[in-house]
Protein backbone atom coordinates (compact mmCIF):
# COMPACT_ATOMS: atom_id res chain seq x y z
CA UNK A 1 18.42 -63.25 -5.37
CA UNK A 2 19.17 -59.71 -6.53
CA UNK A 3 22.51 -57.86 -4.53
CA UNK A 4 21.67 -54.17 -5.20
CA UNK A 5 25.18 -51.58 -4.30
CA UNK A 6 24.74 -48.51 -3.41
CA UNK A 7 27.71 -46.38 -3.51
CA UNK A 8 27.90 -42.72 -2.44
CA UNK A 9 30.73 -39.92 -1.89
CA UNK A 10 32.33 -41.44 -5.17
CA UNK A 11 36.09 -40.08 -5.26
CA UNK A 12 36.61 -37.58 -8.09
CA UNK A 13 37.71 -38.45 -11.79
CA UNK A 14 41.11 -36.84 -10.90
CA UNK A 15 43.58 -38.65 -7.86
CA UNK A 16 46.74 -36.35 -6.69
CA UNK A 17 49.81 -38.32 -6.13
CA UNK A 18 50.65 -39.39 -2.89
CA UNK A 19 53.10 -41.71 -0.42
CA UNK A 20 50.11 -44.30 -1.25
CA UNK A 21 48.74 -43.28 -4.29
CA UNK A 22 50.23 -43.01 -7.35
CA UNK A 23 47.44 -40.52 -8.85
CA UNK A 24 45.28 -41.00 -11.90
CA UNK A 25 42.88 -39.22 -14.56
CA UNK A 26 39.74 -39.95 -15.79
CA UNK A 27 39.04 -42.22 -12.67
CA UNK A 28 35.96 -44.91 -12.96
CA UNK A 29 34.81 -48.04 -11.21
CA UNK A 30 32.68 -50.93 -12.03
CA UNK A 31 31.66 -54.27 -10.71
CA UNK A 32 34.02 -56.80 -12.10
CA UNK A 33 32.48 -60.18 -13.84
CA UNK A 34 34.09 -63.51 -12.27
CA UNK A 35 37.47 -64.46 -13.35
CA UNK A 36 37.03 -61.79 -16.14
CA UNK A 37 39.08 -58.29 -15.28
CA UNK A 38 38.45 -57.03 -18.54
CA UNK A 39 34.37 -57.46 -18.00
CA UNK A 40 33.31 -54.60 -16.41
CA UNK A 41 29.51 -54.00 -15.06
CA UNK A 42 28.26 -50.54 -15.04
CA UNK A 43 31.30 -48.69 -15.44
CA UNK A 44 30.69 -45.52 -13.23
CA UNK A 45 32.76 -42.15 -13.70
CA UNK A 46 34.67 -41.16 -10.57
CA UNK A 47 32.77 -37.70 -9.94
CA UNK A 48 29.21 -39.39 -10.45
CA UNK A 49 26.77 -38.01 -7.24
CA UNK A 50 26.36 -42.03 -6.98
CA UNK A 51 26.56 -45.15 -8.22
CA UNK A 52 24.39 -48.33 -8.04
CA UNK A 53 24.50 -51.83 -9.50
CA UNK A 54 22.08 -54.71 -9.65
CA UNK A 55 23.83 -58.15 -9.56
CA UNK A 56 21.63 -61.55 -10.37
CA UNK A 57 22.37 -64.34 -8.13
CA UNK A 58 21.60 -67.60 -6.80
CA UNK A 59 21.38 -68.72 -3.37
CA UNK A 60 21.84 -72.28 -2.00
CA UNK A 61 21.39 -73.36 1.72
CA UNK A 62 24.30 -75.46 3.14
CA UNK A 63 25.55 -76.73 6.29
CA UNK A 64 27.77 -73.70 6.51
CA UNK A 65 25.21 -71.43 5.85
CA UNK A 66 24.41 -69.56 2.39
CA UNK A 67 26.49 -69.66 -0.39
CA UNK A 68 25.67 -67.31 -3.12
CA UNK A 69 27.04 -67.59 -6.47
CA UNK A 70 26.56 -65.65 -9.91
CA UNK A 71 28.29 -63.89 -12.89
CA UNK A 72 29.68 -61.07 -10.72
CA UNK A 73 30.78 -62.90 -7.32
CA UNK A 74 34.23 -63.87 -7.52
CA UNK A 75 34.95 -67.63 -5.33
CA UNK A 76 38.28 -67.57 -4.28
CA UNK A 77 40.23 -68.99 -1.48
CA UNK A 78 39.04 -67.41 1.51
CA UNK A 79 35.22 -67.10 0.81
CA UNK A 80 33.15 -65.33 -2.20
CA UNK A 81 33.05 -61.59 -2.50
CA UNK A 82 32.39 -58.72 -5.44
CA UNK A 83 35.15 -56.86 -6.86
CA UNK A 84 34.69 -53.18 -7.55
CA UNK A 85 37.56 -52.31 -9.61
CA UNK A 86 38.89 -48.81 -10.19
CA UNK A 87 41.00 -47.67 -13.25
CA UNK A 88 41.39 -45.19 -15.79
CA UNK A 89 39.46 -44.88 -19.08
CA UNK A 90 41.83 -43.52 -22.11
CA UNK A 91 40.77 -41.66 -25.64
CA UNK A 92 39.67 -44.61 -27.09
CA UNK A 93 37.53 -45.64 -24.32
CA UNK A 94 40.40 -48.74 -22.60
CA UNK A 95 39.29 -49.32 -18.88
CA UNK A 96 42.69 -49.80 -17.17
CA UNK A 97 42.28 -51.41 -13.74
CA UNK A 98 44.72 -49.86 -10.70
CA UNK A 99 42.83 -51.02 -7.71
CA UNK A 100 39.85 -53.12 -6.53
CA UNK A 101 37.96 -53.11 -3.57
CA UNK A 102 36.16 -56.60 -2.08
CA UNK A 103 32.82 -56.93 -0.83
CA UNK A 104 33.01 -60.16 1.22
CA UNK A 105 29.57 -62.03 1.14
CA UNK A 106 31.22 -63.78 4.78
CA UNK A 107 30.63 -60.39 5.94
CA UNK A 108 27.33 -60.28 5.71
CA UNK A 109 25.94 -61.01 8.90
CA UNK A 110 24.08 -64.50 8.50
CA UNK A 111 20.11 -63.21 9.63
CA UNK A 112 20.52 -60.71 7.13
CA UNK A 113 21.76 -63.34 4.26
CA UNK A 114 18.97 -65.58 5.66
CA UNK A 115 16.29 -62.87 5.12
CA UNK A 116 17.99 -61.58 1.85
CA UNK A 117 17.96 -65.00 0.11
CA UNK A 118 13.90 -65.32 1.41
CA UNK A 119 12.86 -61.72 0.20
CA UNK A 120 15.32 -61.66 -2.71
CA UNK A 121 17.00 -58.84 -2.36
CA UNK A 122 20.05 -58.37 -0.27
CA UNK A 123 21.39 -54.40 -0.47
CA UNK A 124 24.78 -53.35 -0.19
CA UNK A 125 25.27 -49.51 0.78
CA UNK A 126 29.06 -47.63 1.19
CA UNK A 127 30.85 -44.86 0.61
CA UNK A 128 33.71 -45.30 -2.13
CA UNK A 129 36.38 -42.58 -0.96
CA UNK A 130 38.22 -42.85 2.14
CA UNK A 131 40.72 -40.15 3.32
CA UNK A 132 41.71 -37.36 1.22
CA UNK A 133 39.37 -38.45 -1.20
CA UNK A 134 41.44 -41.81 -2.32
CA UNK A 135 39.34 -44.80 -4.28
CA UNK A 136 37.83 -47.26 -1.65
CA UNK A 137 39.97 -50.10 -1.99
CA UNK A 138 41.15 -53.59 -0.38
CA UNK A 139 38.52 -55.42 2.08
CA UNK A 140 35.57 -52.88 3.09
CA UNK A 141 34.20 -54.35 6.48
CA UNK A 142 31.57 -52.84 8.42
CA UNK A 143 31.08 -50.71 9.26
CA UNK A 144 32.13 -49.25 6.00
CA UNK A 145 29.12 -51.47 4.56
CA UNK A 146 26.16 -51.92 5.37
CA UNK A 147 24.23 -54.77 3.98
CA UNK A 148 20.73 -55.38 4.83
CA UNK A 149 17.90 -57.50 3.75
CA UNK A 150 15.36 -55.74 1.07
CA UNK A 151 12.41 -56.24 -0.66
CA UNK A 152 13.49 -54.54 -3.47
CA UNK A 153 15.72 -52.20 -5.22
CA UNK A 154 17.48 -51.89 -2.06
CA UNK A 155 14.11 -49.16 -0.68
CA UNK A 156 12.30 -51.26 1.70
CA UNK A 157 13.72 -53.08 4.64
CA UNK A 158 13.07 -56.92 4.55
CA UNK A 159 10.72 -59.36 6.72
C-alpha cells in the first residue's frame, strides 16, 4: 500500500517569535524515515503552494485490525504514526529539526484502512499552519486530517 499526504496552506519560510514559538528562518518540513531524524523524505520549503509525499508500505491483517508498517511509519508505544518534522535549513544546506507533527495510523477510521489496504492507496490530506500561521505540530486528529481510501495518487475515491 501507497500513503499519499497532501499538505496545503504550508506556513511561510519565516516564523515571528511568540509566547509559543520561538521563531525561525528558512522554515521546511519533510516526512521523517523510522528511527532516523536525520533522514528526511521530500524536504519541502515552508512557503511552497503545497506539498505531497508518497510513502511505500505494507499492510498486514490482525486480530486488532491493520497494522501498517514501512520505512517512514514510526512504531512506538502508543500505536504507529508518520512524523512530519519541521526545522531550519542553514548555508550549507543542515536540516535542523524544531518540531514534528504525528499522523496517527489509529486515527484512521478502520473502513477506510480496510478499503485503503484493498485498493492500495490510502490518502492523507491537511493543512500544515494553524493560528497565526505557526508549523502544524503535535498529534493532528480529525478533523484536521482527512484520510480516505484511493485508487491512486490520492485523485479517485476508493471502492
Amino acid at each position: 500500500m501507497q500513503i499519499h499526504i497532501e499538505a496545503s496552506d504550508l506556513p511561510g519560510r519565516t516564523g515571528g517569535a511568540g509566547t509559543d514559538f520561538a521563531g525561525f528562518d528558512n522554515i521546511h518540513v519533510g516526512v521523517q524515515r523510522k528511527d532516523r531524524p536525520d533522514e528526511l523524505l521530500g524536504l519541502r520549503p515552508g512557503d511552497a503552494p503545497g506539498a505531497s509525499w508518497t510513502l511505500d508500505c505494507t499492510t498486514v491483517s490482525t486480530a486488532e485490525g491493520i497494522e501498517v508498517s514501512g520505512p517512514y511509519v514510526q512504531n512506538r508505544l502508543g500505536g504507529r504514526f508518520v512524523y512530519l518534522s519541521w526545522g531550519t535549513v542553514d548555508a550549507s544546506g543542515t536540516f535542523t529539526m524544531f518540531r514534528r507533527a504525528k499522523l496517527m495510523m489509529a486515527d484512521v477510521d478502520p473502513e477506510v484502512l480496510g478499503a485503503a489496504s484493498r485498493t492500495g492507496h490510502l490518502t492523507a490530506r491537511l493543512r500544515l499552519s494553524v493560528g497565526r500561521g505557526r508549523p502544524r505540530c503535535a498529534r493532528v486528529r480529525p478533523p484536521d486530517i482527512t484520510w480516505s481510501a484511493t485508487t491512486g495518487g490520492g485523485d479517485t475515491p476508493g471502492t
